[in-house]
Protein backbone atom coordinates (compact mmCIF):
# COMPACT_ATOMS: atom_id res chain seq x y z
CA UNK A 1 102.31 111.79 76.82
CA UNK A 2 105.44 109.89 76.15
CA UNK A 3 108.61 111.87 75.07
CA UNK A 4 111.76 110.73 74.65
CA UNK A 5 113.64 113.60 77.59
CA UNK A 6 110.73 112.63 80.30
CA UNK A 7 111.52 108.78 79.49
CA UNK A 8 115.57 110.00 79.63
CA UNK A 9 114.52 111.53 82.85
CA UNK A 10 112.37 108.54 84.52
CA UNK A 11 115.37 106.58 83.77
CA UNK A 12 117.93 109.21 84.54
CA UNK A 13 119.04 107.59 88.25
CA UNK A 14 119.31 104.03 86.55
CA UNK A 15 121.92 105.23 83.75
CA UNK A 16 123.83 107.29 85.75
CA UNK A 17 123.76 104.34 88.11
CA UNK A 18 125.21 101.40 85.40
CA UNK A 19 128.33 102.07 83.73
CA UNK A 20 127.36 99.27 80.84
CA UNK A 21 124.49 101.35 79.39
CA UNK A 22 124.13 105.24 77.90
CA UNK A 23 121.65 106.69 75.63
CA UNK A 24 122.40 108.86 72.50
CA UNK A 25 120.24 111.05 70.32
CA UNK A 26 120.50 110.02 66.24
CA UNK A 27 118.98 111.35 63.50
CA UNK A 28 116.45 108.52 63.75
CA UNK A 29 115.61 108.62 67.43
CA UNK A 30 118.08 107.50 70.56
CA UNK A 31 120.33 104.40 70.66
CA UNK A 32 121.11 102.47 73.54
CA UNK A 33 124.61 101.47 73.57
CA UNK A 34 125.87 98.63 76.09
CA UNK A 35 129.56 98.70 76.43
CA UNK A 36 131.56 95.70 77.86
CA UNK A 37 133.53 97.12 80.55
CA UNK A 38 136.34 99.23 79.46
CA UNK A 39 136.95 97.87 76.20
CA UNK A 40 136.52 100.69 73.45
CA UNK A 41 133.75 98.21 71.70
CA UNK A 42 130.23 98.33 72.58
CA UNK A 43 128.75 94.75 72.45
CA UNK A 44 125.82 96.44 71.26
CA UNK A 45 123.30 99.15 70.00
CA UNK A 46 119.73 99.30 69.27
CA UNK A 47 117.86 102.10 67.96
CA UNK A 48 114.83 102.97 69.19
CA UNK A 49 112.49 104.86 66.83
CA UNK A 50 109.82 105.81 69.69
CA UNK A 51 109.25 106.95 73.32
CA UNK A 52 107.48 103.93 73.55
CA UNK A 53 110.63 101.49 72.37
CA UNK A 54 112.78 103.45 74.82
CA UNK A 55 110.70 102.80 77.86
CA UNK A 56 110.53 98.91 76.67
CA UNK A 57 114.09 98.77 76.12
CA UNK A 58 115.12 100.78 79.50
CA UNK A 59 112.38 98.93 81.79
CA UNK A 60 114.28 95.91 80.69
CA UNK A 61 117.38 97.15 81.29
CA UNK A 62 116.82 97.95 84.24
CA UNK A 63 115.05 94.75 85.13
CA UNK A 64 118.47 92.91 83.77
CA UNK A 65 120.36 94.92 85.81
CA UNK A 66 118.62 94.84 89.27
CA UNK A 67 118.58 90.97 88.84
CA UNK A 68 122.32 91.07 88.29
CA UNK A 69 122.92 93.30 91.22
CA UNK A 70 120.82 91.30 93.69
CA UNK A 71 122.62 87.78 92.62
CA UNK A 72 125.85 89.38 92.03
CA UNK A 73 126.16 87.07 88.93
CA UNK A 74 127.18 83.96 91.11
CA UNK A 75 123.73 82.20 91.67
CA UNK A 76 120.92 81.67 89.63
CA UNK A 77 117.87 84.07 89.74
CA UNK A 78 114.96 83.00 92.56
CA UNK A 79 111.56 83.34 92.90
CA UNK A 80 111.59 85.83 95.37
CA UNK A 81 114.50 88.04 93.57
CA UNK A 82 111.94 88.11 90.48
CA UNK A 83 108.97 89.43 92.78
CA UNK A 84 111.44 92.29 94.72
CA UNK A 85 112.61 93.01 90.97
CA UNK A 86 108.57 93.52 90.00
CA UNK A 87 108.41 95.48 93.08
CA UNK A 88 110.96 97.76 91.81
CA UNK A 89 109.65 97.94 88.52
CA UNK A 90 105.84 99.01 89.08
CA UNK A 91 106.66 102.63 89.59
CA UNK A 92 108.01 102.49 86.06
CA UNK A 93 104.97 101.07 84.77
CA UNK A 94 102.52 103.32 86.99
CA UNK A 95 104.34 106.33 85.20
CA UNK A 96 103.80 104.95 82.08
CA UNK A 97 100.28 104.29 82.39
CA UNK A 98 99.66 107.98 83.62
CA UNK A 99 101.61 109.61 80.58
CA UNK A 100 99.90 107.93 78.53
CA UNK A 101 96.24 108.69 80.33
């Protein structure tokens, strides 16, 4: 089953692991806030409603930022860093699919 504090801790290493992102419990489920560096403004926020949004959201997240981290943001994004990216990723998905057996 899909809750939002075993999502929270499935994701726990990536957030602690990107200073852009954090999660916050609302009175309508958890936001994900992106902040832009050190400026006191996030550049965004999306609520999600669901366990199931907050995987989504995270998984792509993270997929954003292991693509950044493996091109450093000064070449464009190959073939091969899409597959080790995947690669990465399938754990992520294997949990999912067993939570939700």
């Amino acid at each position: 089953m899909l809750t939002f504090e075993n999502i929270l801790e499935l994701f726990q290493e990536y957030l602690l692991c990107d200073p852009e992102e954090e999660v916050l419990s609302c009175k309508r489920g958890y936001v994900r806030l992106t902040w832009n560096k050190d400026s006191r403004y996030c550049v965004d926020g999306i609520l999600c409603r669901t366990p199931e949004e907050l995987f989504d959201l995270l998984l792509t997240d993270y997929q954003d930022y292991e693509l950044l981290r493996r091109t450093k943001g000064r070449r464009e994004v190959t073939e091969a860093d899409e597959k080790a990216v995947e690669k990465l990723c399938q754990p992520y998905l294997d949990w999912r699919k067993e939570a939700l057996k």
